[in-house]
Protein backbone atom coordinates (compact mmCIF):
# COMPACT_ATOMS: atom_id res chain seq x y z
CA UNK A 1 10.17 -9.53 1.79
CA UNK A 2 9.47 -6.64 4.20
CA UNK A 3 12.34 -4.64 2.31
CA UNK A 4 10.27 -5.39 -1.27
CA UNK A 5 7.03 -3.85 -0.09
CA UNK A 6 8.76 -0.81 1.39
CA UNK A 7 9.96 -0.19 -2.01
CA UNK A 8 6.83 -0.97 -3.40
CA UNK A 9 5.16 1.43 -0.74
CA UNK A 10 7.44 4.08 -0.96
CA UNK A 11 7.05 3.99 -4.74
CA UNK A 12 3.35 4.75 -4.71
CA UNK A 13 4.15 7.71 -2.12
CA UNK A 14 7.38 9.44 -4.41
CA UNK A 15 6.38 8.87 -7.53
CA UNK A 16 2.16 9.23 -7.10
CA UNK A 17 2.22 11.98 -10.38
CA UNK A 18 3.09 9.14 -12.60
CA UNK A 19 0.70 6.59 -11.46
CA UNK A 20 -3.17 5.94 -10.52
CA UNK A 21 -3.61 6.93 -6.73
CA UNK A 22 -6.49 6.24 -6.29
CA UNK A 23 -8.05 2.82 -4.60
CA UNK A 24 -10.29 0.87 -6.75
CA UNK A 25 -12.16 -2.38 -7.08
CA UNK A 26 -12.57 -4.74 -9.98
CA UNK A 27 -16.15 -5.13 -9.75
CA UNK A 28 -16.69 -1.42 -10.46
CA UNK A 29 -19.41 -2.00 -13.03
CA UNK A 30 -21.61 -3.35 -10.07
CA UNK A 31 -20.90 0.06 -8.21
CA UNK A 32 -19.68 3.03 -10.66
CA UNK A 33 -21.02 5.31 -8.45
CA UNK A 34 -17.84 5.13 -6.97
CA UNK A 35 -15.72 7.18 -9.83
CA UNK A 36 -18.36 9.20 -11.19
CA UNK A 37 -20.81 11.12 -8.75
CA UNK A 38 -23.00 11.82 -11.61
CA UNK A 39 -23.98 8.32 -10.64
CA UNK A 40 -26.00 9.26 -8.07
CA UNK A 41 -29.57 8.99 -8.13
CA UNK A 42 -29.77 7.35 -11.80
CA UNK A 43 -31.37 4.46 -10.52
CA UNK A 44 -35.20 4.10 -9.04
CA UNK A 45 -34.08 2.76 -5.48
CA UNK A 46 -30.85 3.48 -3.32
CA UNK A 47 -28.26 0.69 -3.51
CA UNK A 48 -26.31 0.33 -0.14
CA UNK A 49 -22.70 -1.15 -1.07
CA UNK A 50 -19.55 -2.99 0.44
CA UNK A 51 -16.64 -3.75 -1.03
CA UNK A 52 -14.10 -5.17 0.95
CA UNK A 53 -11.20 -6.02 -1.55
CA UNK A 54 -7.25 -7.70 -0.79
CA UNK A 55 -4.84 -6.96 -2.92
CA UNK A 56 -1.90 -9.53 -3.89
CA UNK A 57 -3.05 -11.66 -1.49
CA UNK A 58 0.18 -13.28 0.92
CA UNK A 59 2.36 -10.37 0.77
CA UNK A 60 3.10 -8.40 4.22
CA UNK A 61 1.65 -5.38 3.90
CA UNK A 62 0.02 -5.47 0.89
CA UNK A 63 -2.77 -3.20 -0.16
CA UNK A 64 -5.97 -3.95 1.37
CA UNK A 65 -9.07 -1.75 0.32
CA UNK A 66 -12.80 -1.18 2.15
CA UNK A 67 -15.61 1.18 0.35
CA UNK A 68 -19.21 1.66 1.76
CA UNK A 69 -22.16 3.93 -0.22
CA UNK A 70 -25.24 4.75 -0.78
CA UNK A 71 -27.19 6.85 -3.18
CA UNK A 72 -30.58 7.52 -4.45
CA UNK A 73 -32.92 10.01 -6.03
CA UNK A 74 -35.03 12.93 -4.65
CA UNK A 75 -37.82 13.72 -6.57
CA UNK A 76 -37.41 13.56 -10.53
CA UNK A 77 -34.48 15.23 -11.17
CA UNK A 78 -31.87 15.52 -8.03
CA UNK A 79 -30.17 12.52 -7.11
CA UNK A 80 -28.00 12.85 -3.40
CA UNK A 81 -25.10 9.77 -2.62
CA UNK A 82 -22.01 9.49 -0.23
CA UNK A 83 -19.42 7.29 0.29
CA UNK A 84 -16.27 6.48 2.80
CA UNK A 85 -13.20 4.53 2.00
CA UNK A 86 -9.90 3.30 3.96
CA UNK A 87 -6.99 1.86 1.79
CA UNK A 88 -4.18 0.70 3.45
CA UNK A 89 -0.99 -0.29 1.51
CA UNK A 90 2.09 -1.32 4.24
CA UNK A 91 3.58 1.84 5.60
CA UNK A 92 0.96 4.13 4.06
CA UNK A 93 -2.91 4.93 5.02
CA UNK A 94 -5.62 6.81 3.14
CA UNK A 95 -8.96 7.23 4.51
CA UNK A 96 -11.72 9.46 2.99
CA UNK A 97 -15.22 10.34 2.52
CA UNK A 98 -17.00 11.86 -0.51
CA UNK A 99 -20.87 13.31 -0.61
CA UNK A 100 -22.69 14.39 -4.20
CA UNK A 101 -25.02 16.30 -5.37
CA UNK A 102 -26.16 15.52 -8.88
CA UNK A 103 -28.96 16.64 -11.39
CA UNK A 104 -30.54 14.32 -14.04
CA UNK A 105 -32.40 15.46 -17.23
CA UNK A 106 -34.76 13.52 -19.22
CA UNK A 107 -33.60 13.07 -23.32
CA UNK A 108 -36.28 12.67 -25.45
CA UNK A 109 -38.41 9.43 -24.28
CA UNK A 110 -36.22 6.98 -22.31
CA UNK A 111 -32.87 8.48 -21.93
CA UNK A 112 -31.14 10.51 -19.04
CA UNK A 113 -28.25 12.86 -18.88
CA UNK A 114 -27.30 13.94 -15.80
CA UNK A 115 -24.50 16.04 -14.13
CA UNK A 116 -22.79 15.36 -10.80
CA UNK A 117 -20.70 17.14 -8.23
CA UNK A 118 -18.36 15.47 -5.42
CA UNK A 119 -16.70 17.41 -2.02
CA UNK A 120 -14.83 14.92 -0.62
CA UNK A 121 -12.33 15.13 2.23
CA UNK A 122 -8.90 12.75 2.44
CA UNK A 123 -6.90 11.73 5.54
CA UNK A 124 -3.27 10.38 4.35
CA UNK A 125 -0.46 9.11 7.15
CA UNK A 126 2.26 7.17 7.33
CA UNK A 127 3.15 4.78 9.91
CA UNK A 128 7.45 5.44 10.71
CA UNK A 129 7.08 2.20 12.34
CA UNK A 130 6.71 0.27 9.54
CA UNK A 131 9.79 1.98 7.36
CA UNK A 132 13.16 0.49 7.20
CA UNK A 133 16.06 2.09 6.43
CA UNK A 134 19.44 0.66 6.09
CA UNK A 135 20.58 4.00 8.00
CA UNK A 136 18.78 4.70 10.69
CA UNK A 137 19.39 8.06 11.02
CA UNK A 138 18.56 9.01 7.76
CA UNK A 139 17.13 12.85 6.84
CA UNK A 140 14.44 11.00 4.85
CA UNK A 141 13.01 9.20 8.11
CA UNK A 142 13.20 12.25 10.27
CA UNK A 143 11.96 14.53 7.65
CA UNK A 144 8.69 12.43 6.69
CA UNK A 145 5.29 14.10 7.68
CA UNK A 146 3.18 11.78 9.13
CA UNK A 147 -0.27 12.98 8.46
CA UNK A 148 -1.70 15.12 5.86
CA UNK A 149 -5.54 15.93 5.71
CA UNK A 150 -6.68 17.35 2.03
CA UNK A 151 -10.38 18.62 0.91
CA UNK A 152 -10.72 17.95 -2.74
CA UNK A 153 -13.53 17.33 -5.75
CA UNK A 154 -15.04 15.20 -7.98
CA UNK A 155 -17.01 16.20 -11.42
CA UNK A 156 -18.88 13.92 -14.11
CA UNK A 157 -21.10 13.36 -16.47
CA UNK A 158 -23.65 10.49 -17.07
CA UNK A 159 -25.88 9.19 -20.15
CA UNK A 160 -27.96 6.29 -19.14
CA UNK A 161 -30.95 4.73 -20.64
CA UNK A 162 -32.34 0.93 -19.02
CA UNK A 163 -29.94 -0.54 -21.43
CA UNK A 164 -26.58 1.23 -21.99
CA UNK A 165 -24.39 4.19 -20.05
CA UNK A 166 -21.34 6.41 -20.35
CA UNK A 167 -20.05 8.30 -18.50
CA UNK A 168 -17.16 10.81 -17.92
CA UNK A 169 -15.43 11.74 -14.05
CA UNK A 170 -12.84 13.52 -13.05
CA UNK A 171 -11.90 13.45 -9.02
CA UNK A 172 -9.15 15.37 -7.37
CA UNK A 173 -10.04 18.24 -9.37
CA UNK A 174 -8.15 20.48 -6.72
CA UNK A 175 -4.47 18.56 -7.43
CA UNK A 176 -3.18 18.54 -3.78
CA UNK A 177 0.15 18.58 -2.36
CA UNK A 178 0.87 16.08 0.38
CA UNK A 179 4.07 15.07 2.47
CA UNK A 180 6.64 17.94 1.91
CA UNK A 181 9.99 16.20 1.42
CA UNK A 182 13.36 17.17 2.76
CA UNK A 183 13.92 19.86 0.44
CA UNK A 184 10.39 20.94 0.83
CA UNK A 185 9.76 21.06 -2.53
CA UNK A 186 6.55 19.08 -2.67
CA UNK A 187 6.64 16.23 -5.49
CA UNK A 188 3.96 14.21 -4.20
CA UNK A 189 1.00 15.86 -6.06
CA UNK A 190 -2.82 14.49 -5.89
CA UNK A 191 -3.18 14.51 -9.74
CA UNK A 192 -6.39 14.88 -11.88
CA UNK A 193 -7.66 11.41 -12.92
CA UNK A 194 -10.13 11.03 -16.04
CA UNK A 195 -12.25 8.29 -15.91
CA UNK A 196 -14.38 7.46 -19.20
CA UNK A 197 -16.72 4.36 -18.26
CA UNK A 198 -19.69 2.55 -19.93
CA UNK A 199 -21.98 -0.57 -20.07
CA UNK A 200 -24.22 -2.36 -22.60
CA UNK A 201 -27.12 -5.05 -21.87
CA UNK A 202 -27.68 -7.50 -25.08
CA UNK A 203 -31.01 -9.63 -24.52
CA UNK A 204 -30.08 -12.71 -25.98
CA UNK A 205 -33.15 -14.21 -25.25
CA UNK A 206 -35.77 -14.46 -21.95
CA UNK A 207 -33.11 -16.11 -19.64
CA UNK A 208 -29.96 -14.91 -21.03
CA UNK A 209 -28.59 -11.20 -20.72
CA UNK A 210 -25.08 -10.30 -22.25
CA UNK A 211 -23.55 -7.25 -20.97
CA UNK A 212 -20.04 -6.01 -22.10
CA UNK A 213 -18.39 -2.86 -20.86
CA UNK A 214 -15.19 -0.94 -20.67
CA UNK A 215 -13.53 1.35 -18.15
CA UNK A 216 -10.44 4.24 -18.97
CA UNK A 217 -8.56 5.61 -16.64
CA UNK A 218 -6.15 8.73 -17.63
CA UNK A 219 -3.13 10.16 -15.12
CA UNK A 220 -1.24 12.60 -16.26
CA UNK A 221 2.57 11.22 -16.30
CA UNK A 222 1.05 7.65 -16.62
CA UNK A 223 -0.22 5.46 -19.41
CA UNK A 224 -3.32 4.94 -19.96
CA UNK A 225 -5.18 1.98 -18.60
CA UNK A 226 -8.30 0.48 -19.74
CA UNK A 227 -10.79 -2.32 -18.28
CA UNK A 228 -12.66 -4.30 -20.69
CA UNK A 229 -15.61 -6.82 -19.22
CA UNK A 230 -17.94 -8.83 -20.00
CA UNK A 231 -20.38 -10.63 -18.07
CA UNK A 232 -23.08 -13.38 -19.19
CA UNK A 233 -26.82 -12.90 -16.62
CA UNK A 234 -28.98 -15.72 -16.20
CA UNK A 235 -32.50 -15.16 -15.56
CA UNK A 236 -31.58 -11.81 -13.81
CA UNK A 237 -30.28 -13.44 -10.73
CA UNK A 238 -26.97 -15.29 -11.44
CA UNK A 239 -23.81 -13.70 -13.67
CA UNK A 240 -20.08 -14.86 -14.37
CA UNK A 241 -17.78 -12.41 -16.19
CA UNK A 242 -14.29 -12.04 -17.25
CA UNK A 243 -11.93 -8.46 -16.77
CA UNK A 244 -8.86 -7.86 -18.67
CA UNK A 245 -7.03 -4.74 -16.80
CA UNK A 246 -4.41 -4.11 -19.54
CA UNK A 247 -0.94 -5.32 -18.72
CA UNK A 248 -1.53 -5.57 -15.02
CA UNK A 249 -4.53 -8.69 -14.70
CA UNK A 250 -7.14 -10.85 -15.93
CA UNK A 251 -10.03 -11.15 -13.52
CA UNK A 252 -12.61 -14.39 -13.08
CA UNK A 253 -16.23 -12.87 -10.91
CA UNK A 254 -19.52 -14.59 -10.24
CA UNK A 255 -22.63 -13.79 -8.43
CA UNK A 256 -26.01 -13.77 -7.84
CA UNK A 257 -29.21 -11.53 -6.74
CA UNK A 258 -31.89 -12.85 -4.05
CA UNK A 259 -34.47 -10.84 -3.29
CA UNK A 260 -33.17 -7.89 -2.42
CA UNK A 261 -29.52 -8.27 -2.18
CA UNK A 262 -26.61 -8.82 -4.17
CA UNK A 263 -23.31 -11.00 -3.83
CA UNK A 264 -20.22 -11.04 -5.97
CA UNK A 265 -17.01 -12.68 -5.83
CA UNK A 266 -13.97 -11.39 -7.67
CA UNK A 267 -10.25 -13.11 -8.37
CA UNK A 268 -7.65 -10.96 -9.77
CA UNK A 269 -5.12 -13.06 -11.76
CA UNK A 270 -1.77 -10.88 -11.66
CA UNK A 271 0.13 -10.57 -14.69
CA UNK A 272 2.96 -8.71 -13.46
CA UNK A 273 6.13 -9.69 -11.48
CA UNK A 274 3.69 -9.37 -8.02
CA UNK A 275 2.52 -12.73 -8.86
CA UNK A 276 6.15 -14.41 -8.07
CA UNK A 277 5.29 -13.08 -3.87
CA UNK A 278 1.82 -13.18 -4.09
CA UNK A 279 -1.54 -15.57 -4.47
CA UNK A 280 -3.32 -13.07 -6.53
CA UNK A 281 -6.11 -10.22 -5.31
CA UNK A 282 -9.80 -11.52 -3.48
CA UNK A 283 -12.84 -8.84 -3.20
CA UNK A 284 -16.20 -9.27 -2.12
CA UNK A 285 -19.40 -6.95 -3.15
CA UNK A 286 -22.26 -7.07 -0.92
CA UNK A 287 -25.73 -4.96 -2.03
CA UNK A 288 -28.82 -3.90 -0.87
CA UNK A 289 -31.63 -3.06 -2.19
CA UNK A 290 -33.93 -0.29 -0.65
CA UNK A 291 -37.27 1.07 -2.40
CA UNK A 292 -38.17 -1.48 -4.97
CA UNK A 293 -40.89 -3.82 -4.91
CA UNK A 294 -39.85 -6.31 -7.36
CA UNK A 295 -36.61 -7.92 -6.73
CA UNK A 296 -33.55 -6.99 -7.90
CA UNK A 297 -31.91 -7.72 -11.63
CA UNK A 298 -28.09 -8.15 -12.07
CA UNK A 299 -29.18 -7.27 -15.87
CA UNK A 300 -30.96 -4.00 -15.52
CA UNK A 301 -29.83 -0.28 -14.51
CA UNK A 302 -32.91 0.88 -13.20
């Protein structure tokens, strides 16, 4: 078993141009500020997140993944947010920290566009304790760097009205290198990601709120991945949805709003040939609420 996850590990590490690197959570559409800083501030209080998500649950060392954030608006137009992270996958650990700046116009009566700006800063090791070889003395275990610190940046685009958004992102704008190899030719590269994300709330009638949405994600060297969701709201408070992340999972959430906070409950199904060594992926979103005087919706934006 421990042998399979190095070469899962080690596969994310080598071969990082041809795959999503970043860490990510499957209730995304409760938190977007998260891949798109232009995010920040679109809504009239500041949300305070959690997300504490793990990842092919009952395999050693599998990926296990923790965000925290906060963002709200100053005045009319400027909207200020940050966010830290630590993702942990076996022999490998990223931890990070983002803070945004972002500007929000109004669009004729009800709509917003707005513009947003990330610096964010990345800590990457790797733990030589937890790598096997079947040769101990092997130039690729004495060679590995263990720790690699990387500024970078994130840029997007948001247009948001009560009812619907889209949005465009892209973070690592810089395109990094990290851990020289043996040759020291760098080939693991922090590639551009393009994210292309929206929402849309139905009212089906006083108690019952449809809202489906979709989520793209573009790596160079990869295919391209889409999310498609949608989640049914009952009087504002309580919500069960369905994901399908193509080729990869279907996931089952459910929550609810009181008062001012928010709980959700996620199950990734795995559709790939994890799910023969694993029990599938658990994450848990906890919210607060701070600056509104009515409670919270699960339905509404702002």
């Amino acid at each position: 078993m421990k042998k399979l996850l190095i070469t899962i590990s080690l596969a994310f590490m080598v071969i990082g141009v041809s795959a999503q690197q970043l860490p990510f959570t499957s209730q995304y559409m409760f938190n977007d500020y998260l891949i798109n800083p232009a995010v920040g501030g679109s809504l009239n209080y500041m949300p305070i997140a959690l997300s504490v998500r793990s990842q092919w649950a009952g395999l050693e060392g599998a990926p296990k993944t923790q965000f925290f954030s906060a963002h709200s608006k100053l005045g009319d137009k400027i909207g200020v947010g940050g966010y830290v992270f630590k993702d942990v996958s076996g022999p490998i650990s990223e931890q990070g920290i983002q803070f945004s700046y972002s500007y929000h116009l109004k669009v004729g009566d009800e709509s917003n566009l707005s513009f947003g700006l990330g610096g964010m800063l990345f800590s990457h090791s790797i733990s030589r304790s937890k790598l096997k070889f079947d040769e101990p003395d092997d130039m690729a275990l004495n060679n590995i760097q263990q720790t690699a610190v990387s500024p970078d940046a994130s840029f997007g685009i948001l247009y948001y009205n009560e009812n619907y958004k889209v949005g465009v992102s892209v973070p690592q704008i810089f395109q990094n290198n990290l851990y020289d190899n043996v040759t020291n030719d760098n080939q693991n590269t922090l590639v551009r990601h393009y994210f292309v994300h929206g929402e849309v709330i139905f009212d089906v009638s006083d108690d019952f709120d449809v809202a489906p949405g979709l989520l793209t994600k573009i790596v160079s060297g990869a295919p391209m991945q889409f999310d498609v969701n949608v989640k049914g709201i009952y009087q504002k408070k309580y919500w069960l949805g369905l994901s399908y992340r193509h080729e990869e999972s279907v996931v089952a959430m459910l929550g609810l709003a009181y008062k001012k906070l928010q709980f959700g409950y996620s199950y990734d199904f795995t559709m790939t040939d994890i799910k023969d060594y694993s029990s599938g992926t658990h994450e848990l979103y906890l919210g607060l609420i701070i600056g509104k005087k009515e409670e919270v919706s699960t339905a509404k934006f702002q």
